[in-house]
Protein backbone atom coordinates (compact mmCIF):
# COMPACT_ATOMS: atom_id res chain seq x y z
CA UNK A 1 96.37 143.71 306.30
CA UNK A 2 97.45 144.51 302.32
CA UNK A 3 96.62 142.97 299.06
CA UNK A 4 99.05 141.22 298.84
CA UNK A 5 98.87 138.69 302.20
CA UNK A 6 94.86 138.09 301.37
CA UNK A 7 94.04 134.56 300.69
CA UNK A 8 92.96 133.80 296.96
CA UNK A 9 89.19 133.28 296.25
CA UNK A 10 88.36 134.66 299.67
CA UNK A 11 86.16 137.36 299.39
CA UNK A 12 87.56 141.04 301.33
CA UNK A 13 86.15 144.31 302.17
CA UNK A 14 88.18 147.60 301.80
CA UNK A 15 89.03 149.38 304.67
CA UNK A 16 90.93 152.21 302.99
CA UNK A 17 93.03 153.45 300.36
CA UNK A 18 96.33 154.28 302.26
CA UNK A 19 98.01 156.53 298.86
CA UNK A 20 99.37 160.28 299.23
CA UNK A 21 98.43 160.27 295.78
CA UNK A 22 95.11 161.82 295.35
CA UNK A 23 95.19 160.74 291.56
CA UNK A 24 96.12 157.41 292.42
CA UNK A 25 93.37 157.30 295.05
CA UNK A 26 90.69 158.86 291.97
CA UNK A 27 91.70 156.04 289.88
CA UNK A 28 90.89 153.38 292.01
CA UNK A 29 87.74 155.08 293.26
CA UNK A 30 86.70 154.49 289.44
CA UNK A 31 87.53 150.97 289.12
CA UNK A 32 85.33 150.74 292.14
CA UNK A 33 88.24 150.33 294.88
CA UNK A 34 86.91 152.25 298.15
CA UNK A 35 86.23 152.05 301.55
CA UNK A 36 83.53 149.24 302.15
CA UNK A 37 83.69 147.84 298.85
CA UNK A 38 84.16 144.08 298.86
CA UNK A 39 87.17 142.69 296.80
CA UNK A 40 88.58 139.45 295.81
CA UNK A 41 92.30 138.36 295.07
CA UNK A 42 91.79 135.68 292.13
CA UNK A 43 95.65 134.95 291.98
CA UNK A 44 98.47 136.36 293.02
CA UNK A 45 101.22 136.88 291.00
CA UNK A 46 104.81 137.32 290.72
CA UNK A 47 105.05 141.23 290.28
CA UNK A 48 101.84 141.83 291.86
CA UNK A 49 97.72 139.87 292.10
CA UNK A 50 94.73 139.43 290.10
CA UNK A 51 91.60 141.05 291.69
CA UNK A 52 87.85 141.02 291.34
CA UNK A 53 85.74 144.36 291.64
CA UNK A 54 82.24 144.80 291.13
CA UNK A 55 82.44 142.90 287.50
CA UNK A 56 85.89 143.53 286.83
CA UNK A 57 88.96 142.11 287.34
CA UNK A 58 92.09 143.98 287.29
CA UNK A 59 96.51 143.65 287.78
CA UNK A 60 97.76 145.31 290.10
CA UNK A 61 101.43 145.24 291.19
CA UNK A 62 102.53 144.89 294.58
CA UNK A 63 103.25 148.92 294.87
CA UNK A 64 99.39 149.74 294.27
CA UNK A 65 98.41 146.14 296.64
CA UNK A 66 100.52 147.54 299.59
CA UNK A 67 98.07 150.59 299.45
CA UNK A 68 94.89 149.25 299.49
CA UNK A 69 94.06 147.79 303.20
CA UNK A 70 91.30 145.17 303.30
């Protein structure tokens, strides 16, 4: 399961980070995005969701959601 078919407000844990991209997968290590992390989705959106990490909340679009399995 993605991003982007989580429930919003109900609270996730990351599984892994499923990008060839090892800069993509840096980046979101250092918003706090990696395995066993949990996450939220506060809203999802047309072009993509709002979620919650550690303190932050972030947009992602639905590219970057399909990669991150919860």
């Amino acid at each position: 399961m993605n991003l982007l078919e989580a429930k919003e407000g109900e609270e996730y844990t990351v599984k892994e980070i499923m990008a060839d991209d090892e800069e993509l997968t840096a980046f979101l290590f250092s918003l706090g995005c990696y395995s066993g992390e949990p996450i939220t989705v506060v809203s999802h959106l047309k072009g993509g969701c709002v979620v919650s990490i550690k303190d932050g909340r972030y947009n992602m679009d639905t590219d970057l959601a399909k990669t991150i399995s919860i």
